[in-house]
Protein backbone atom coordinates (compact mmCIF):
# COMPACT_ATOMS: atom_id res chain seq x y z
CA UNK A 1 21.56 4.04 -15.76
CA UNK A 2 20.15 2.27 -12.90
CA UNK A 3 23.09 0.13 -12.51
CA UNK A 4 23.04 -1.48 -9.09
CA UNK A 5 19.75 -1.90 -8.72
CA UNK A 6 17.58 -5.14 -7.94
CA UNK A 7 17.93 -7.01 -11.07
CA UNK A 8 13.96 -6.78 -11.79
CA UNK A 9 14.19 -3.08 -12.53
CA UNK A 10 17.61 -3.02 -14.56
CA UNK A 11 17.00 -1.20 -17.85
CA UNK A 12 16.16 -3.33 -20.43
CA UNK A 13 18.16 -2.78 -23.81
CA UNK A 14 14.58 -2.05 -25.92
CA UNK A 15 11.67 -0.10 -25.82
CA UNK A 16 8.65 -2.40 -25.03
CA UNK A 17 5.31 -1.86 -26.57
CA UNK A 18 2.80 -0.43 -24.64
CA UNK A 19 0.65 -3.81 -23.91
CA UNK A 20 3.93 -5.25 -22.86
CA UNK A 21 5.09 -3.02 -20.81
CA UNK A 22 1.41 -3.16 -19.08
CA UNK A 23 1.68 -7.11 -19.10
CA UNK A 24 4.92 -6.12 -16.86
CA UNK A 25 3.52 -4.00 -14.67
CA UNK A 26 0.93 -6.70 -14.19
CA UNK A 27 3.28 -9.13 -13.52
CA UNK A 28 4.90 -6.95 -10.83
CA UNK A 29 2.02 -5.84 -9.32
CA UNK A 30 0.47 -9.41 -8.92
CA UNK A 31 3.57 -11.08 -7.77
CA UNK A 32 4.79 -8.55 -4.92
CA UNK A 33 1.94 -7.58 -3.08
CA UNK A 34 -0.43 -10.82 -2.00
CA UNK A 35 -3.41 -8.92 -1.16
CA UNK A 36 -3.40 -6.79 -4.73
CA UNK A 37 -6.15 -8.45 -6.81
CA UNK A 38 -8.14 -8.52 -3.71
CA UNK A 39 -8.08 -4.22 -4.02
CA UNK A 40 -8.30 -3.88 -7.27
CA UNK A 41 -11.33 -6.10 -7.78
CA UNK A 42 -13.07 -3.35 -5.74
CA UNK A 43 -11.66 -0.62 -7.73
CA UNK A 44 -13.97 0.23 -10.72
CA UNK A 45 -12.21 -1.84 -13.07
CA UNK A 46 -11.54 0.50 -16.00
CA UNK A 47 -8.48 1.86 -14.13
CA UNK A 48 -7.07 -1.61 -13.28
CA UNK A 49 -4.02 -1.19 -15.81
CA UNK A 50 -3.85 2.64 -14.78
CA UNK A 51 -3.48 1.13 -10.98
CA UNK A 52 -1.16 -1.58 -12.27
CA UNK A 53 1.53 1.08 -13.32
CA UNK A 54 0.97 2.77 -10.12
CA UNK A 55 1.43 0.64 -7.80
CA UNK A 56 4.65 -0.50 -10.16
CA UNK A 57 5.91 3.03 -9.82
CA UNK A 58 5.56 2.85 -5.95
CA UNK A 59 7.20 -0.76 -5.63
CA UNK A 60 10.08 0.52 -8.17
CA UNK A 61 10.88 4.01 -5.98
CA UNK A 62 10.81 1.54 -2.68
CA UNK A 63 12.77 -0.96 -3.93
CA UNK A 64 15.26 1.55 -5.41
CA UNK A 65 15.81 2.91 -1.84
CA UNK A 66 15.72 0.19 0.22
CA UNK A 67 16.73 -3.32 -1.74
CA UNK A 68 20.13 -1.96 -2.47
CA UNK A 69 23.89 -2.22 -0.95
CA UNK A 70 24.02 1.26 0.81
CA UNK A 71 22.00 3.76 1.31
CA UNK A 72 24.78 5.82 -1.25
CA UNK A 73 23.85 3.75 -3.90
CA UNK A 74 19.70 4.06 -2.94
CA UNK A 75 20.54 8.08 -3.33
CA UNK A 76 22.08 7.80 -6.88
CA UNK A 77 19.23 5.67 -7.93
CA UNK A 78 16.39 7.67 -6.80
CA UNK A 79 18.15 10.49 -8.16
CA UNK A 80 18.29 8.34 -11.74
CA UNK A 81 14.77 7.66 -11.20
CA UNK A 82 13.42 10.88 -11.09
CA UNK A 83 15.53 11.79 -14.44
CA UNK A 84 13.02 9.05 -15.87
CA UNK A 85 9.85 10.04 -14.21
CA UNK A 86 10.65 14.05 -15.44
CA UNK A 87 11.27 12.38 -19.36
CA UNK A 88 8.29 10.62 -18.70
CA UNK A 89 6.64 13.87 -19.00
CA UNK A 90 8.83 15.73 -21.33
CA UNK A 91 9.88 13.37 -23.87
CA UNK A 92 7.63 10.61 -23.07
CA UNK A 93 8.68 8.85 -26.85
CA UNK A 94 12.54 8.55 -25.24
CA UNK A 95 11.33 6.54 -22.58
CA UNK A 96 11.99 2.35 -22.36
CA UNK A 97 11.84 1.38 -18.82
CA UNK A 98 8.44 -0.73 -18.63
CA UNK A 99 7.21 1.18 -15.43
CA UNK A 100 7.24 4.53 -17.42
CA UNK A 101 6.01 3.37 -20.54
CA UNK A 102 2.90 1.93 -19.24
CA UNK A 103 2.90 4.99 -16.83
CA UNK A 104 3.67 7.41 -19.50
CA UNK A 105 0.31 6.44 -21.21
CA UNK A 106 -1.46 6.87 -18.14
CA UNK A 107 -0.16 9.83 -16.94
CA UNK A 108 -2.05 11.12 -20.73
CA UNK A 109 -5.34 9.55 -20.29
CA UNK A 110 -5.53 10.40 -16.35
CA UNK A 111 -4.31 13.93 -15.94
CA UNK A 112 -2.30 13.04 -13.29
CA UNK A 113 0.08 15.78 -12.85
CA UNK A 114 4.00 15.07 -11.73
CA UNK A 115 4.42 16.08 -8.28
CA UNK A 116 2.30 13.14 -6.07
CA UNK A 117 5.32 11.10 -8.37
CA UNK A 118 8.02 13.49 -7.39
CA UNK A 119 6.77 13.70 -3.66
CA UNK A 120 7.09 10.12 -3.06
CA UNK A 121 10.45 9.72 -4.42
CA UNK A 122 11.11 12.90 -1.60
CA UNK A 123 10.09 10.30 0.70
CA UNK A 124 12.20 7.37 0.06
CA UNK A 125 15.37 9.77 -0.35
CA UNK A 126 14.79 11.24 3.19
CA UNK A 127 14.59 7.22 4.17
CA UNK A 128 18.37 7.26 3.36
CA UNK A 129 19.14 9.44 6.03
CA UNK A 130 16.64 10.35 8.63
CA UNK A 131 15.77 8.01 10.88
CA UNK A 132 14.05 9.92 13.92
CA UNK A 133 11.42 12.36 13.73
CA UNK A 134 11.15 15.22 16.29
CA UNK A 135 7.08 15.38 16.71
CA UNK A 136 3.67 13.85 15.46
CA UNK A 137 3.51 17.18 13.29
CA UNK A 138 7.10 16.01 11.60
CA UNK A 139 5.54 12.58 11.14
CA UNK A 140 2.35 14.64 8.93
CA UNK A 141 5.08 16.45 7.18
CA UNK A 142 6.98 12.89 6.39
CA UNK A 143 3.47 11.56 4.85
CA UNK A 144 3.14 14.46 3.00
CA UNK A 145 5.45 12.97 0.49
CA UNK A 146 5.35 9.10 1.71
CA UNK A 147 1.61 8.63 2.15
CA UNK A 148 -0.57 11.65 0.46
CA UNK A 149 0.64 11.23 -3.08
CA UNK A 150 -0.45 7.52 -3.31
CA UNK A 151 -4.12 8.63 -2.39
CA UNK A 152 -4.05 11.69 -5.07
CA UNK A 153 -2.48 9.56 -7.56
CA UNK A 154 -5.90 7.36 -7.39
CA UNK A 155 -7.83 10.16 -7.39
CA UNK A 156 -7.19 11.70 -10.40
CA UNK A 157 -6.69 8.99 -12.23
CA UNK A 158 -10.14 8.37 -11.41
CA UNK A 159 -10.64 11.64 -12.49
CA UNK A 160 -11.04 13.88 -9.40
CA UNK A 161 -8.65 17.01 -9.18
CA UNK A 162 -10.84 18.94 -6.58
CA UNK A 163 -8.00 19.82 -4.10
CA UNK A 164 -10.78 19.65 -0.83
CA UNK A 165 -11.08 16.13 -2.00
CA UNK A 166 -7.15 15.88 -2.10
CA UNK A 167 -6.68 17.61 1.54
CA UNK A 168 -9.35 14.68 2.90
CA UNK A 169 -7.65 11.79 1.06
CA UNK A 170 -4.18 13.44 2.74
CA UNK A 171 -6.05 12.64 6.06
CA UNK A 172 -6.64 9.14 5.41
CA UNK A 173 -3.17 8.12 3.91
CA UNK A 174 -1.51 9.98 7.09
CA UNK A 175 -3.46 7.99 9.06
CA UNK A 176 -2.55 4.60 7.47
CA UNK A 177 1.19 5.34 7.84
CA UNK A 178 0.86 6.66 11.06
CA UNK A 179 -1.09 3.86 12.06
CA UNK A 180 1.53 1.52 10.20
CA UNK A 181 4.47 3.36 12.27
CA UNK A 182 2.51 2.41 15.64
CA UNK A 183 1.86 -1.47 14.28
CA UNK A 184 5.86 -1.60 13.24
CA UNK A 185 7.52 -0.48 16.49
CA UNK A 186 9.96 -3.12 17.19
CA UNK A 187 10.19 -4.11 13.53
CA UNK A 188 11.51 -0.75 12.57
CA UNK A 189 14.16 -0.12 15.77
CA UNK A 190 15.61 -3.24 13.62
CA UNK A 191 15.95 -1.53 10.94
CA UNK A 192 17.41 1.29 12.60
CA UNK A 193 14.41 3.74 12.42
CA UNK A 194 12.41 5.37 15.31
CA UNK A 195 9.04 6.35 14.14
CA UNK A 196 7.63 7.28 17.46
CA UNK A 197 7.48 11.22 18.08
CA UNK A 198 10.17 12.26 19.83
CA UNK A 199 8.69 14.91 22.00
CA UNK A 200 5.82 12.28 23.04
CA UNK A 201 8.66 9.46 23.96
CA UNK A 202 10.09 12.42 26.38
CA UNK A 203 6.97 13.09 27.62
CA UNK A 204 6.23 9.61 28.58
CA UNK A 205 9.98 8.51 29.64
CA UNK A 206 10.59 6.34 27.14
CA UNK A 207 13.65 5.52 25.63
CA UNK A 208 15.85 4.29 22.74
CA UNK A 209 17.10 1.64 25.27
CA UNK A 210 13.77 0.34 26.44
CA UNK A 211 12.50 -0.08 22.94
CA UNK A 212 15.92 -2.08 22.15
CA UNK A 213 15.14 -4.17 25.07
CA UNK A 214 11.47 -4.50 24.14
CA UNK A 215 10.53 -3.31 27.77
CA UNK A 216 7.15 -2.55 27.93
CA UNK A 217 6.52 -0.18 30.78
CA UNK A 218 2.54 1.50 31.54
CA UNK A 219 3.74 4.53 30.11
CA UNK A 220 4.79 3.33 27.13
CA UNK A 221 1.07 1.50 27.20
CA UNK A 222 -0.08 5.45 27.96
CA UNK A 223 1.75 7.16 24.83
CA UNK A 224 0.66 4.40 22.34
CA UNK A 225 -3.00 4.87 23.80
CA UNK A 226 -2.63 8.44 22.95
CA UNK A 227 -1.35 8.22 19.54
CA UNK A 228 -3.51 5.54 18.76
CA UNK A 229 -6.59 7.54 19.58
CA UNK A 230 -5.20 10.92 17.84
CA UNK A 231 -4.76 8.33 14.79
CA UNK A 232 -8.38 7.35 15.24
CA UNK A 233 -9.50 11.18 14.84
CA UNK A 234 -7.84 11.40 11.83
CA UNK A 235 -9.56 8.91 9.81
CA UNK A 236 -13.00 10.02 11.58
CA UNK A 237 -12.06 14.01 9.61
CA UNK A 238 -10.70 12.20 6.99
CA UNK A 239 -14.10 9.74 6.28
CA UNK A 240 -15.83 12.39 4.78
CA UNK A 241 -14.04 11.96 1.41
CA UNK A 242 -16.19 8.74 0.86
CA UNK A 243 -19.42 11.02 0.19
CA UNK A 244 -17.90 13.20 -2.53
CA UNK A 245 -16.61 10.19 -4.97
CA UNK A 246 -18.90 7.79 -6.43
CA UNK A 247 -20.13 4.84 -4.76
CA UNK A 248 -17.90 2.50 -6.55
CA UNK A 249 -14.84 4.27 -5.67
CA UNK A 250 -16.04 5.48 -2.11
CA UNK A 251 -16.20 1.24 -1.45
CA UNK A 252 -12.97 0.99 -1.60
CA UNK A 253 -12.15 4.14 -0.08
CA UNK A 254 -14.06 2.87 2.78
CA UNK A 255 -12.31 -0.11 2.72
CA UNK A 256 -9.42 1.30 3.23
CA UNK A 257 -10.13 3.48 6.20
CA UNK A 258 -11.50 0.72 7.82
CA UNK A 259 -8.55 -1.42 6.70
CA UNK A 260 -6.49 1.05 8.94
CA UNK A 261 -8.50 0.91 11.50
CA UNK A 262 -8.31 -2.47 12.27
CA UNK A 263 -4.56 -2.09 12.48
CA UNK A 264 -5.73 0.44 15.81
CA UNK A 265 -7.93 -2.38 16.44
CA UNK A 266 -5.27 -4.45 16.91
CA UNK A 267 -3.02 -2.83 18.73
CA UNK A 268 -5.42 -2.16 21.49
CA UNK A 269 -6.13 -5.17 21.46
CA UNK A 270 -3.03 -6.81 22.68
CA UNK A 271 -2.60 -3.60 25.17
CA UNK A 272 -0.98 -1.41 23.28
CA UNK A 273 2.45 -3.62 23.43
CA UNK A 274 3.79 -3.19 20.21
CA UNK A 275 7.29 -3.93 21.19
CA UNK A 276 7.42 -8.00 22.03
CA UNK A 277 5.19 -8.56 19.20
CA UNK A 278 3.72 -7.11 16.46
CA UNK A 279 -0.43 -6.43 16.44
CA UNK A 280 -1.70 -8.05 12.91
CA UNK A 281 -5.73 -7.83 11.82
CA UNK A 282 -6.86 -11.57 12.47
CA UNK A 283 -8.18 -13.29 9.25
CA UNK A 284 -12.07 -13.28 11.00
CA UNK A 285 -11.51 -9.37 10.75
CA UNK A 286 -10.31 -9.30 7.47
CA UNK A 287 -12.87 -11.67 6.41
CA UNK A 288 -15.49 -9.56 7.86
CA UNK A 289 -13.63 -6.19 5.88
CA UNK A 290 -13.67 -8.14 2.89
CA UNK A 291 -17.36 -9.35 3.02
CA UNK A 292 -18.64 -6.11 4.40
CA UNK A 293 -16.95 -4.10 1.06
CA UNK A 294 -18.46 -6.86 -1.16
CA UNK A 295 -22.01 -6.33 -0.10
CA UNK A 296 -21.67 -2.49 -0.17
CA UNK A 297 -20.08 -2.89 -3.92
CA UNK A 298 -23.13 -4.99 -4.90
CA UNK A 299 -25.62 -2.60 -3.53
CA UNK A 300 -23.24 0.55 -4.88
């Protein structure tokens, strides 16, 4: 099983113990994603293993789908995946990938339930083979199992299962992809994928050929001002989420949102052009983020 994968998730020939499966996950978690202690040092730290294997999870189904050959080979291993994420909950004791062991005992102590794990894994399959997406309602659909399960996955494991909580975290995490999408214009036509909604491109006459080109026209300009600003509404409905979580937890929460919103920030700043170069959050904003979060955690 999982042969053909990146050579960091092959299965290893023993079980490892719980601590060093966790030690793993740390590993992982610290080593592919820069800005990672930076977020969990905000997150109340009791969960910080529990976020470890999460975000290992996450990494693992990614890598699975994208770090691979061909997108034939990403299929069958996102199909072998899920057979360990479903033993994870059904015969947890079988288990000796690191990623589900340490998951496996989180899964216990959290409550979280299967399907934000099974959603995601939805997601990156789909990746394989759809690469255009008809409207901004397809796009919601898309984060439904790209986006939304990473934001219910920290909610109950830090122990909220209200679903009006859920639906308001949804709005949030569709925002950051969508907002994501709009930052990684010309960056994904390389990769062969065309997150703008078709039915807005149409509206606006653009076209596959002017993004290839990286011709930036006023109405492209127009559409991204749109989409930018229905983006923007979304985290405004979404905010509310913040006030029914503790204040710990709402911090970085907050952070978040406003993480994503500097990435709108951005790409009005440089006039919506998001095809000759892509808009980034300056270090002075993040610094500002950063500091901001940090005096709100030590008044929370």
């Amino acid at each position: 099983m999982l042969e053909g994968a990146p050579a960091q998730y092959v299965m290893p020939a023993a079980r490892p113990t719980v601590e060093e499966a966790r030690a793993w996950c740390h590993n992982l978690a610290t080593s592919h994603y820069e800005n990672f202690h930076v977020v969990t040092w905000f997150l109340p730290k009791e969960f910080k293993t529990d976020f470890e294997a999460l975000y290992s999870y996450c990494r693992a189904s990614d890598d699975l789908g994208d770090e691979v050959a061909t997108p034939e080979i990403g299929m069958r291993l996102l199909e072998e995946w899920g057979v360990l994420l479903r033993e994870c909950y059904e015969a947890p004791e079988r288990t000796k990938h690191p990623i589900f062991v340490a998951l496996t005992e989180t899964i216990r102590e959290r409550k979280i339930p299967m399907q934000p794990f099974l959603d995601l894994l939805a997601a990156f399959k789909a990746d394989q083979t759809k690469t255009r997406h008809a409207s901004i309602a397809e796009l919601e659909e898309y984060s439904v199992y790209s986006a939304n399960p990473v934001g219910r996955m920290i909610l109950h494991t830090c122990g909220y299962h209200d679903e009006s909580l859920n639906l308001l975290s949804d709005k949030i995490c569709t925002a950051l992809q969508l907002a994501n999408f709009w930052q990684d214009v010309g960056e994904d036509w390389d990769r062969g994928r065309v997150y703008l909604p078709q039915d807005w491109m149409a509206r606006f006459g653009v076209t596959e050929e002017q993004i290839a080109a990286r011709l930036i026209t006023p109405q492209f300009r127009e559409m991204m001002r749109g989409l930018v600003a229905e983006t923007r509404a979304m985290f405004n409905e979404g905010a509310a989420l913040e006030r029914g979580v503790e204040k710990q937890l709402a911090v970085t929460l907050r952070l978040f949102r406003r993480g994503g919103e500097s990435i709108l920030n951005a790409i009005e700043a440089q006039g919506y052009d998001t095809l000759t170069r892509r808009p980034v959050v300056t270090k002075a904003a993040k610094v500002k983020l950063l500091g901001r979060a940090f005096v709100e955690k030590m008044v929370a």
